[in-house]
C-alpha atoms as a PDB file:
ATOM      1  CA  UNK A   1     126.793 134.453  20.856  1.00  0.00           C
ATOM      2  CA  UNK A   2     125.140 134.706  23.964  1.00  0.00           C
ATOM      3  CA  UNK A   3     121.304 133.950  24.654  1.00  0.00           C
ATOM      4  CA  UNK A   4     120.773 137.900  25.100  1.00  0.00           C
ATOM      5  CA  UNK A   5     122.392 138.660  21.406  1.00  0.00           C
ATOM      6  CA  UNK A   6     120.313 135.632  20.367  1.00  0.00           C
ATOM      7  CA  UNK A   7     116.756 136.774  21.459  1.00  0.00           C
ATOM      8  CA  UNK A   8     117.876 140.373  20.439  1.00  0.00           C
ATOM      9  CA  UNK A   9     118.388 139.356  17.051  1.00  0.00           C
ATOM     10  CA  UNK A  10     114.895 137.551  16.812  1.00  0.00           C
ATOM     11  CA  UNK A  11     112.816 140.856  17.738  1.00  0.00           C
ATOM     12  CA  UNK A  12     115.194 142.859  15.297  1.00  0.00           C
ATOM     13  CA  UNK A  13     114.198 140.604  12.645  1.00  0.00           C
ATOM     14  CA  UNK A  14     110.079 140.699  13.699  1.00  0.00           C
ATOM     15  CA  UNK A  15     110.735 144.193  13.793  1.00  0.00           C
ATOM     16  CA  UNK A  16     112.089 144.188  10.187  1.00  0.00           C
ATOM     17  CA  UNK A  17     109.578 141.415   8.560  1.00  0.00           C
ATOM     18  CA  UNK A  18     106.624 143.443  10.085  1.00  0.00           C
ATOM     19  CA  UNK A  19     107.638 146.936   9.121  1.00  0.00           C
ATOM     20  CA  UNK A  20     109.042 148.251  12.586  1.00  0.00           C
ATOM     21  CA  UNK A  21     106.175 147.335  15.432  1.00  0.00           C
ATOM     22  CA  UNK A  22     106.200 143.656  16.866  1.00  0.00           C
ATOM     23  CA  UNK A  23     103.756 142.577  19.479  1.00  0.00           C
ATOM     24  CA  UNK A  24     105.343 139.728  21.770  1.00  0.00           C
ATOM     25  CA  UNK A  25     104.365 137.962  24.040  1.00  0.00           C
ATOM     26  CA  UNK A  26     106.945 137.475  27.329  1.00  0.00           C
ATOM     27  CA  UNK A  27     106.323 133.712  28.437  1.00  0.00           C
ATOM     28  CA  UNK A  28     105.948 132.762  24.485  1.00  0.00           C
ATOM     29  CA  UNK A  29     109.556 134.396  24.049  1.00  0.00           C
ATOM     30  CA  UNK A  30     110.816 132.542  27.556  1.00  0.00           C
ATOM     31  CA  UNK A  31     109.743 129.101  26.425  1.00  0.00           C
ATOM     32  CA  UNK A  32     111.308 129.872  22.801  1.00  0.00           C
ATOM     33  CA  UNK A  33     114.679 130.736  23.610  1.00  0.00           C
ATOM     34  CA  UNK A  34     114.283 128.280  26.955  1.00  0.00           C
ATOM     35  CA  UNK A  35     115.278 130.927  29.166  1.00  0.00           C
ATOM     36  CA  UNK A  36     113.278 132.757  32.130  1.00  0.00           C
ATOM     37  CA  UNK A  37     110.625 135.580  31.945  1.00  0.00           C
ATOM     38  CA  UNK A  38     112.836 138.177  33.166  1.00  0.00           C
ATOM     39  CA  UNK A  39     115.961 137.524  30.589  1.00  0.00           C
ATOM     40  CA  UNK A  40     113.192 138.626  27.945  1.00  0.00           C
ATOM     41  CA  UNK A  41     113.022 142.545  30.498  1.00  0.00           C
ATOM     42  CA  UNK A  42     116.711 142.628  30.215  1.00  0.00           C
ATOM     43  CA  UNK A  43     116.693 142.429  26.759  1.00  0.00           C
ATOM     44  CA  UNK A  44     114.326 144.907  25.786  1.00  0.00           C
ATOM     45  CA  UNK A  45     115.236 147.153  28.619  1.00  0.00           C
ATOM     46  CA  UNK A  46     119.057 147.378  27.444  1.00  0.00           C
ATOM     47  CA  UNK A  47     118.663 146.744  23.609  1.00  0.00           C
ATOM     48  CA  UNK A  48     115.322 148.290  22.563  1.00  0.00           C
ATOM     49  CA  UNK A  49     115.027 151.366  24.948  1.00  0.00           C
ATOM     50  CA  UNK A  50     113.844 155.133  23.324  1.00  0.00           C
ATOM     51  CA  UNK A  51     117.683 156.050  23.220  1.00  0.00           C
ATOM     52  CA  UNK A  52     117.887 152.876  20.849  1.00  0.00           C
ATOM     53  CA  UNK A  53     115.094 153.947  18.733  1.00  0.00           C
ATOM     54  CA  UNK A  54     112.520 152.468  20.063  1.00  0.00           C
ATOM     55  CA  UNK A  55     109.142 153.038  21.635  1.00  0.00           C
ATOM     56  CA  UNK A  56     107.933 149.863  24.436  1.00  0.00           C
ATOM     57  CA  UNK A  57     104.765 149.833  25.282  1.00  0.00           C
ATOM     58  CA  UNK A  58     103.366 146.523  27.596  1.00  0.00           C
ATOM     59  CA  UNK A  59      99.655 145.315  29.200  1.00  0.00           C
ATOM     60  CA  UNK A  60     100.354 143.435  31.944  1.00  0.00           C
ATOM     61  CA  UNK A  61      97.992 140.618  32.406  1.00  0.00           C
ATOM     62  CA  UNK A  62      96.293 137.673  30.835  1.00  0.00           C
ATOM     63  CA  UNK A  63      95.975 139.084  27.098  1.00  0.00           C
ATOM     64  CA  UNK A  64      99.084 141.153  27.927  1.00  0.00           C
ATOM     65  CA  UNK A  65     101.685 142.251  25.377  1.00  0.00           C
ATOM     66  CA  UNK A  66     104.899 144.009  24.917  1.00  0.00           C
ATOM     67  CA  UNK A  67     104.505 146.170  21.799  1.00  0.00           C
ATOM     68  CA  UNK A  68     107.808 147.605  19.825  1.00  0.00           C
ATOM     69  CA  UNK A  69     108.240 150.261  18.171  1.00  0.00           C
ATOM     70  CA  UNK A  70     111.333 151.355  15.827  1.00  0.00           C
ATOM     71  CA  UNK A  71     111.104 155.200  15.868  1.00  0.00           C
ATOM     72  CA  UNK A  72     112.943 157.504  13.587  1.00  0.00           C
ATOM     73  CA  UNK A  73     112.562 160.976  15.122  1.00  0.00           C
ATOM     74  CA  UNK A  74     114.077 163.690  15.668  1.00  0.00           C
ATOM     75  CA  UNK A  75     116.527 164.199  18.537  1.00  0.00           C
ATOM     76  CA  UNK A  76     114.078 166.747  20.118  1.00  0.00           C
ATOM     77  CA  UNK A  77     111.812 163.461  20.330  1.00  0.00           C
ATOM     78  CA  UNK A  78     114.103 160.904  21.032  1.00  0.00           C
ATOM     79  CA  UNK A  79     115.514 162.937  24.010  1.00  0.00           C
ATOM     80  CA  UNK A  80     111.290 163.567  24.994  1.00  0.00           C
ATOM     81  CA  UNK A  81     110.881 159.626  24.617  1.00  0.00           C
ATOM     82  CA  UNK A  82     113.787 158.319  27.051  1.00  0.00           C
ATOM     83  CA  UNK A  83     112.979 160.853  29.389  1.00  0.00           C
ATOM     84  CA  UNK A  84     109.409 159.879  29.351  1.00  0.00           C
ATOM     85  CA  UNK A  85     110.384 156.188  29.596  1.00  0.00           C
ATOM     86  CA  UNK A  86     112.957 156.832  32.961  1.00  0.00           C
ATOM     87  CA  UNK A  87     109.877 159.090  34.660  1.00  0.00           C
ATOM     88  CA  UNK A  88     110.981 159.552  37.852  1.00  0.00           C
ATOM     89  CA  UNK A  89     113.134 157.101  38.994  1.00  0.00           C
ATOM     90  CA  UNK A  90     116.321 159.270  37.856  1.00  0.00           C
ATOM     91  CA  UNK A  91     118.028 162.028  39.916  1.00  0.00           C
ATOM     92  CA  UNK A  92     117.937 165.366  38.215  1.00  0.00           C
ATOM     93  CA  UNK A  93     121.652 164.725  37.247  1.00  0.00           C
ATOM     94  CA  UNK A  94     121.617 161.674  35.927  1.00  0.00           C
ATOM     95  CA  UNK A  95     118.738 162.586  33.609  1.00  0.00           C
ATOM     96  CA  UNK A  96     121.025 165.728  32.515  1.00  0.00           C
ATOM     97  CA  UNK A  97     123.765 163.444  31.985  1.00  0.00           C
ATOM     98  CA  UNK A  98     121.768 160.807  29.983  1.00  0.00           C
ATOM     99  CA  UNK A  99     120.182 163.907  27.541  1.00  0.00           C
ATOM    100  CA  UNK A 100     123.022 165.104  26.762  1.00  0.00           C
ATOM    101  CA  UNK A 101     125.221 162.083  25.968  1.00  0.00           C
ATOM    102  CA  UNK A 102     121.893 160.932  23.850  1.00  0.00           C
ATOM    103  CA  UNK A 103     122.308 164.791  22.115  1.00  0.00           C
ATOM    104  CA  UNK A 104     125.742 164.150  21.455  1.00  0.00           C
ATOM    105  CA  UNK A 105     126.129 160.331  20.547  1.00  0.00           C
ATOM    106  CA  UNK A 106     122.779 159.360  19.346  1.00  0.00           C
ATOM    107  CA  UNK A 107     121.177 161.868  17.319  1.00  0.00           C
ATOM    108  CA  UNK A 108     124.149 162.829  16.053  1.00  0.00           C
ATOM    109  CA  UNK A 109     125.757 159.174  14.794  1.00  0.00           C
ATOM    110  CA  UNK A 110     122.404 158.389  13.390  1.00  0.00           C
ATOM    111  CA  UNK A 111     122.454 161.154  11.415  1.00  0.00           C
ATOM    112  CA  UNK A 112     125.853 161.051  10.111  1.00  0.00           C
ATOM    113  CA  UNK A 113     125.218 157.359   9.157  1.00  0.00           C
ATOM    114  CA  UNK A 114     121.853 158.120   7.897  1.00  0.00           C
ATOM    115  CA  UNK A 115     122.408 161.359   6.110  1.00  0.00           C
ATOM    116  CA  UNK A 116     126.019 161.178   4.808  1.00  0.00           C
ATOM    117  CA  UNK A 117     125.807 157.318   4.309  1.00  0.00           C
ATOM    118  CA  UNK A 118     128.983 157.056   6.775  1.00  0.00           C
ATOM    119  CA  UNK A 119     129.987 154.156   9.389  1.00  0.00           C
ATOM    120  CA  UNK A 120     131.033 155.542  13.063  1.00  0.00           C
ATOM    121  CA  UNK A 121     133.227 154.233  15.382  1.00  0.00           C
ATOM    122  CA  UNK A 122     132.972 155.757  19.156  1.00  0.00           C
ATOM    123  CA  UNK A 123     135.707 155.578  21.334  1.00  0.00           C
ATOM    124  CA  UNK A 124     135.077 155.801  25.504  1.00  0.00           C
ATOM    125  CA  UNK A 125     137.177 158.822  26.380  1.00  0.00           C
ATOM    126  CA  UNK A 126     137.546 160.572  30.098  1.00  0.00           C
ATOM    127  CA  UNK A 127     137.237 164.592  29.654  1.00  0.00           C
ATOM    128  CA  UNK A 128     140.182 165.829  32.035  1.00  0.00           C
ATOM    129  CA  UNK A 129     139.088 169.106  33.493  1.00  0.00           C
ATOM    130  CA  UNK A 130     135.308 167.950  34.469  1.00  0.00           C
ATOM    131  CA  UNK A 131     136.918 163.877  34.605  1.00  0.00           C
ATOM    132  CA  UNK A 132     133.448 163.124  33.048  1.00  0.00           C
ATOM    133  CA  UNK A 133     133.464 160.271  30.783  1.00  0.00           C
ATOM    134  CA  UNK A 134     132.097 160.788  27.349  1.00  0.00           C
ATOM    135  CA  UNK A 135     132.286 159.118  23.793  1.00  0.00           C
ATOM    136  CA  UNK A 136     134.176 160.402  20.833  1.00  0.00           C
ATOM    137  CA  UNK A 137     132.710 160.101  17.553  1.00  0.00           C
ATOM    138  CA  UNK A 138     135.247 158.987  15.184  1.00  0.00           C
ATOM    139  CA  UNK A 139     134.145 159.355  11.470  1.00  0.00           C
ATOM    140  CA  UNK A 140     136.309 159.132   8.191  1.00  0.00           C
ATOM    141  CA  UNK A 141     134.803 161.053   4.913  1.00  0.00           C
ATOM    142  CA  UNK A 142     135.800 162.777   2.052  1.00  0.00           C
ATOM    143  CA  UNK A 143     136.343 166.314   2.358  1.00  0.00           C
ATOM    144  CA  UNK A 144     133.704 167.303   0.184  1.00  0.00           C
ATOM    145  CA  UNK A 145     130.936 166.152   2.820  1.00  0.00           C
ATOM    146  CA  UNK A 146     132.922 168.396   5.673  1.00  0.00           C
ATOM    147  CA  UNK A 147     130.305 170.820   5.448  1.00  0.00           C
ATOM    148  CA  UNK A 148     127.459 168.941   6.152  1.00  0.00           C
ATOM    149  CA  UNK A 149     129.424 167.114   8.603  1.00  0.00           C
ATOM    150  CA  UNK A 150     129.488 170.639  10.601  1.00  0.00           C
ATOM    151  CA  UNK A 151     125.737 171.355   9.860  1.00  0.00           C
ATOM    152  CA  UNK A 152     124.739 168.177  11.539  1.00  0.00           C
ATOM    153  CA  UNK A 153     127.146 168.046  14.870  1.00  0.00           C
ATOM    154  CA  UNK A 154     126.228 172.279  14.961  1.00  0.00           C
ATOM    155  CA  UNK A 155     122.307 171.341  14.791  1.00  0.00           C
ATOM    156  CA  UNK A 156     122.506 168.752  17.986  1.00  0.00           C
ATOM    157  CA  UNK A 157     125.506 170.617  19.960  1.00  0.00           C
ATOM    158  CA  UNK A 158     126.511 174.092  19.016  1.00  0.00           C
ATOM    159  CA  UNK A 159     129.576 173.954  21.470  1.00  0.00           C
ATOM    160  CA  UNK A 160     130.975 170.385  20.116  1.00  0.00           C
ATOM    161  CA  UNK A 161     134.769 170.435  19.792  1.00  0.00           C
ATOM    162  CA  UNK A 162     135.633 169.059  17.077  1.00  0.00           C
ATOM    163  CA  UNK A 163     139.144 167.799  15.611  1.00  0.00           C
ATOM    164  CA  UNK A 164     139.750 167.821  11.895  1.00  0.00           C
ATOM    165  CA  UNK A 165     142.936 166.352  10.307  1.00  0.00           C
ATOM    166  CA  UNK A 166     143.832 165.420   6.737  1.00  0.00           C
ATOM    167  CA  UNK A 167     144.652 162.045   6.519  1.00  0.00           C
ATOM    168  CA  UNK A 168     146.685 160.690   3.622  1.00  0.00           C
ATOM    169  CA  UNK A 169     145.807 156.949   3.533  1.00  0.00           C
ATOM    170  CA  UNK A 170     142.445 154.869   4.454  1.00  0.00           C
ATOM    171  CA  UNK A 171     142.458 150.789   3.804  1.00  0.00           C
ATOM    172  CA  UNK A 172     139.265 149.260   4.280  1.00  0.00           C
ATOM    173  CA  UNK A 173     135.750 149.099   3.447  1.00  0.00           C
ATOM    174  CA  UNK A 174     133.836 151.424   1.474  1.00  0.00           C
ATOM    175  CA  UNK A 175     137.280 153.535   0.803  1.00  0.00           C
ATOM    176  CA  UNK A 176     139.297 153.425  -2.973  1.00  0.00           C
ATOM    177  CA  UNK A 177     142.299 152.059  -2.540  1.00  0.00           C
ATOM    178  CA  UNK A 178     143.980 152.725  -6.439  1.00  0.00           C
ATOM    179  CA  UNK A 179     143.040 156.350  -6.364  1.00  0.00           C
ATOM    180  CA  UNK A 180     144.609 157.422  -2.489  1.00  0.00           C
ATOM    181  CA  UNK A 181     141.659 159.070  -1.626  1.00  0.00           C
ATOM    182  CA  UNK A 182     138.855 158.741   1.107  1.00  0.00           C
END
């Protein structure tokens, strides 16, 4: 485990001892984990941005602070939040790019895990007729929650294509294995 995973893991657990906001302080974290101010940027900037769920809000200066926030919004909000947090140093594409893969990723595996209590795996696929790369959200479920599995994709992307299949066999956590069935 590297010294980013480590330091990552320490603010994830202030964030869950003190019910989701953690003020830190960036030299105090430096000298902790022995490391130099700006590992402590990288960190936040790549593991606790708004498309993370998180809000980061910092004073610069002697009683400065770097304040965290775990936010459970909407996607209308989450999408508001990371474009609030780039500003403008993001070319009108990229932004485009970034809201919608946070539209279609984000909001929508964080409500499938949060809503129908299911893991997600995503796998890095290239889209052949734009050659855009994207993310494919793999999820395995009972048919019986296939309904509200459409609801929730429909709600953050009403032109999702989606591939259903019937599967006959899952081994593995969190499936039966006597029965046969997911």
């Amino acid at each position: 485990m590297g010294v980013s995973d480590i330091i990552a893991g320490f603010i994830d657990e202030m964030l869950s001892d003190t019910g989701g906001i953690a003020e830190l302080r960036r030299a105090e974290l430096a000298s902790r984990f022995n490391c130099v101010p700006s590992q402590i940027n990288y960190v936040i900037s790549t593991r606790f941005s708004p498309e993370h769920g998180y809000i980061v809000e910092s004073r610069r200066g002697g009683g400065g602070y770097i304040r965290i926030r775990r936010i459970a919004v909407e996607s209308e909000m989450l999408i508001m939040h990371t474009v609030n947090a780039i500003g403008d140093r993001v070319d009108p594409n990229s932004a485009a790019a970034l809201v919608a893969n946070l539209r279609q990723n984000e909001a929508i595996t964080n409500d499938i895990m949060n809503k129908l209590e299911r893991g997600v795996t995503l796998v890095p696929v290239l889209g052949a007729y734009e050659r855009t790369e994207k993310e494919m959200i793999m999820v395995t479920m009972d048919s019986r929650n296939y309904r509200d599995l459409l609801e929730i994709v429909k709600e953050h992307d009403k032109q999702a294509f989606m591939i259903t299949d019937n599967i006959s066999e899952v081994h593995g956590q969190g499936f039966t294995y006597d029965t046969g069935t997911v």
